[in-house]
Protein backbone atom coordinates (compact mmCIF):
# COMPACT_ATOMS: atom_id res chain seq x y z
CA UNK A 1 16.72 -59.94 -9.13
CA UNK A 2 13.92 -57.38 -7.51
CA UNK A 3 13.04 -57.62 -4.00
CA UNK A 4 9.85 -56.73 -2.67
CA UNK A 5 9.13 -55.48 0.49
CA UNK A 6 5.64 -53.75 1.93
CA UNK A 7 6.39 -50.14 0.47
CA UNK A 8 7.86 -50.72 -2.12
CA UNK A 9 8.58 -52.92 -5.57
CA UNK A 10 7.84 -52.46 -9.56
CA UNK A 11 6.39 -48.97 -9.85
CA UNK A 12 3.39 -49.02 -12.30
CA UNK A 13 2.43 -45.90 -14.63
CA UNK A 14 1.70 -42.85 -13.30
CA UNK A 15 -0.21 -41.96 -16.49
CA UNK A 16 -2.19 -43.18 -19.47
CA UNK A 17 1.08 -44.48 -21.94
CA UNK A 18 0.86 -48.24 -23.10
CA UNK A 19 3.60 -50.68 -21.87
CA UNK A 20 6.26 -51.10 -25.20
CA UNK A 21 6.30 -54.13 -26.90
CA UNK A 22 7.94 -56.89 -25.71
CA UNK A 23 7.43 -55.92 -21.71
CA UNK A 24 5.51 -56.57 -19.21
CA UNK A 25 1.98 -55.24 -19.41
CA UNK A 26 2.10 -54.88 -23.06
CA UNK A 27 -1.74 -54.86 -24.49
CA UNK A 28 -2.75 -56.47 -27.87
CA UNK A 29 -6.86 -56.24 -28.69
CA UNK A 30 -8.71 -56.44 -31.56
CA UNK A 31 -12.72 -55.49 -31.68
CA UNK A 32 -14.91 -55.99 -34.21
CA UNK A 33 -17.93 -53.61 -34.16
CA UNK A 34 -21.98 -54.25 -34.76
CA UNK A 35 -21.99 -52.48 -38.14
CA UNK A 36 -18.72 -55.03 -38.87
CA UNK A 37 -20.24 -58.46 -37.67
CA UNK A 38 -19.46 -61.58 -39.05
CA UNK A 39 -22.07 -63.89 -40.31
CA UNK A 40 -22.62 -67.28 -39.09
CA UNK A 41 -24.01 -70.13 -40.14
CA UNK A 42 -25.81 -72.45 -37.72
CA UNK A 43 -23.77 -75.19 -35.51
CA UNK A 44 -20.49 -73.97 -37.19
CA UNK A 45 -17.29 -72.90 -35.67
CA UNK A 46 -16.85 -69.82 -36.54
CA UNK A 47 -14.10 -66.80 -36.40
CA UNK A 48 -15.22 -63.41 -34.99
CA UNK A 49 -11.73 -62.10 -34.46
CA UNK A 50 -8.22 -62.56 -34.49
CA UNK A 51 -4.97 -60.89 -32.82
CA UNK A 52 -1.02 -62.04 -33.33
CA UNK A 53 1.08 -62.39 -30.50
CA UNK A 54 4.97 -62.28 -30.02
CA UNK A 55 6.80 -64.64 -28.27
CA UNK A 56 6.16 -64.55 -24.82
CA UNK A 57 3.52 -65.00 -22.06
CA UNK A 58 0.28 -63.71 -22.24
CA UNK A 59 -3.33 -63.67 -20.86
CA UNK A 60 -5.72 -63.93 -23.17
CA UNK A 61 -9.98 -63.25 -23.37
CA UNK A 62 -12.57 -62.16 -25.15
CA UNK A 63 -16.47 -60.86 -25.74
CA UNK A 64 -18.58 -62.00 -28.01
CA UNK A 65 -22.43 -60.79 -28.83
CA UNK A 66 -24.43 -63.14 -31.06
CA UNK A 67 -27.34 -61.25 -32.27
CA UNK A 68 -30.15 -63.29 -34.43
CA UNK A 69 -32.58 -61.59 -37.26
CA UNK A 70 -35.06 -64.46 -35.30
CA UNK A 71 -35.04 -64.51 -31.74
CA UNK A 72 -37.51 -67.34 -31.70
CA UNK A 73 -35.14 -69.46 -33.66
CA UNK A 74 -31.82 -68.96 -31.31
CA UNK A 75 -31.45 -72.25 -28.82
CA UNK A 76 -27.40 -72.14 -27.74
CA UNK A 77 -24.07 -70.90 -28.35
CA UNK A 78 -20.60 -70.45 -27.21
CA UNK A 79 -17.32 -68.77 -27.28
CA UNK A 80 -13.84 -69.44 -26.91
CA UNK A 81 -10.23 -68.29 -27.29
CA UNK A 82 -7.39 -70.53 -29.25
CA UNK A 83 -4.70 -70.81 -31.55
CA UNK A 84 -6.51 -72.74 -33.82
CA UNK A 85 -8.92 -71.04 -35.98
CA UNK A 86 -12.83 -71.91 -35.71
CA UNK A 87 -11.79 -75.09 -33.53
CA UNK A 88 -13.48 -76.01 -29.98
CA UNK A 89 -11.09 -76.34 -27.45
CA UNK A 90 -11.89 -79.14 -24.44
CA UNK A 91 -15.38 -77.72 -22.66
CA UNK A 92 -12.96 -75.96 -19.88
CA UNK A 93 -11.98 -73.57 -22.24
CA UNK A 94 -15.60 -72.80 -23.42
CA UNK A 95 -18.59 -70.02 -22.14
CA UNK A 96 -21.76 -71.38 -23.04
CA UNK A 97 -25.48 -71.61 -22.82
CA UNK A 98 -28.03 -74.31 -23.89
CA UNK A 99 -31.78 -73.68 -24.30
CA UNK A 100 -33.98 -76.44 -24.94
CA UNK A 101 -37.15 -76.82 -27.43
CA UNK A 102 -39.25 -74.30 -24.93
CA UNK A 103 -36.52 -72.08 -24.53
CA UNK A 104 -34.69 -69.75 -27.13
CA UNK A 105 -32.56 -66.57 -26.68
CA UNK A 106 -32.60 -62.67 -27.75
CA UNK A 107 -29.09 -62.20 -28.59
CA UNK A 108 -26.61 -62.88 -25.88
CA UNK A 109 -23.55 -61.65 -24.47
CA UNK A 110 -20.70 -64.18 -23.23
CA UNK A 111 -17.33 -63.60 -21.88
CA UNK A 112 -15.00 -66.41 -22.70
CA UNK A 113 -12.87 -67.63 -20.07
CA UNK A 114 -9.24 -66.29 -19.57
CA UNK A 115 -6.58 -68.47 -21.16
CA UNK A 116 -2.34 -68.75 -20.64
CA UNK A 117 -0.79 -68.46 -24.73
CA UNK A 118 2.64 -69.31 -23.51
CA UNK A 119 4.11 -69.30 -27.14
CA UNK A 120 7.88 -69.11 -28.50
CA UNK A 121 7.36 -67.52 -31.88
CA UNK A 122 4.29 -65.11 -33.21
CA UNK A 123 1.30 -67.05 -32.86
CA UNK A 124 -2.17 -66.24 -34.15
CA UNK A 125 -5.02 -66.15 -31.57
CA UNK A 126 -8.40 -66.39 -32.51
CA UNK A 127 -12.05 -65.43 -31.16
CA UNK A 128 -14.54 -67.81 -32.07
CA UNK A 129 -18.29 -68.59 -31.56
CA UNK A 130 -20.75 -71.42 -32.94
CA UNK A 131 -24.44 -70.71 -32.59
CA UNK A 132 -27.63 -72.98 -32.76
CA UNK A 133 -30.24 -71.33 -34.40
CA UNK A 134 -33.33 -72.42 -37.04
CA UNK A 135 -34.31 -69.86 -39.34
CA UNK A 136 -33.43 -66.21 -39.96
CA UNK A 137 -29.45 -65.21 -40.03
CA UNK A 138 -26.65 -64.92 -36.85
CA UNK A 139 -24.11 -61.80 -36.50
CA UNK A 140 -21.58 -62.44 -33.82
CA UNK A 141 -19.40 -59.28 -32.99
CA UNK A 142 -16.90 -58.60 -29.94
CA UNK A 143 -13.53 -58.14 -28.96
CA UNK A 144 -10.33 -60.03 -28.21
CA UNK A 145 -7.26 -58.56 -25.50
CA UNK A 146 -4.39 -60.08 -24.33
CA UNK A 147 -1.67 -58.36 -21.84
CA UNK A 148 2.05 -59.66 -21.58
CA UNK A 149 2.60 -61.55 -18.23
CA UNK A 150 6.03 -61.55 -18.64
């Protein structure tokens, strides 16, 4: 059992090493560059990345960028973070934006929110993204993290 008082209580790193795996602070991430995107095709779930966790209890979030070859033609999207590959989670778990028939979208950043993987055996996470667009072709790139709560 640790006791905290007001000076003092788990010391943190005093440098730039990585938490080993299995404790607390320990950081899993996966990014998937521009030149690297993944095609999409419209209104379709779709995988950008993925990362595999150990047992444990982690935070998890990600970044996607969804970059059309028509800007004219790009009218929503979103992202999330699950452990079920290219499925939409409840709208709580989801960062998105709508246009309408007046409005469409250069490519977009969005930051999907931060979820709790409490998990008991090595589990597969997944970034995923489903755009809206008319013509031309989608690329959706970004990165997934997750850090050991404890």
């Amino acid at each position: 059992q640790i006791t905290f008082n007001t000076t003092s209580g788990i010391i943190g790193t005093t440098t730039n090493d990585n938490a080993a795996a299995g404790s607390v602070g320990e950081y899993v991430s996966s990014n998937v560059p521009q030149s690297s995107g993944v095609s999409m095709t419209s209104n379709t779930d779709t995988n950008i990345t993925t990362i595999s966790l150990t047992a444990g209890d982690w935070d998890v979030n990600g970044n996607v960028y969804l970059e059309p070859t028509n800007i004219g033609a790009f009218s929503a999207g979103k992202i999330w973070t699950s452990t079920t590959s290219a499925t939409k989670p409840n709208d709580s778990s989801v960062t998105g934006i709508l246009g309408s028939t007046s409005i469409f979208f250069n490519a977009m950043s969005f930051s999907a929110p931060t979820i709790r993987v409490s998990i008991a055996s090595t589990t597969t996470v997944y970034l995923s993204a489903r755009a809206t667009f008319s013509a031309g072709t989608m690329t959706g790139y970004g990165n997934l993290v997750a850090r050991r709560r404890r």
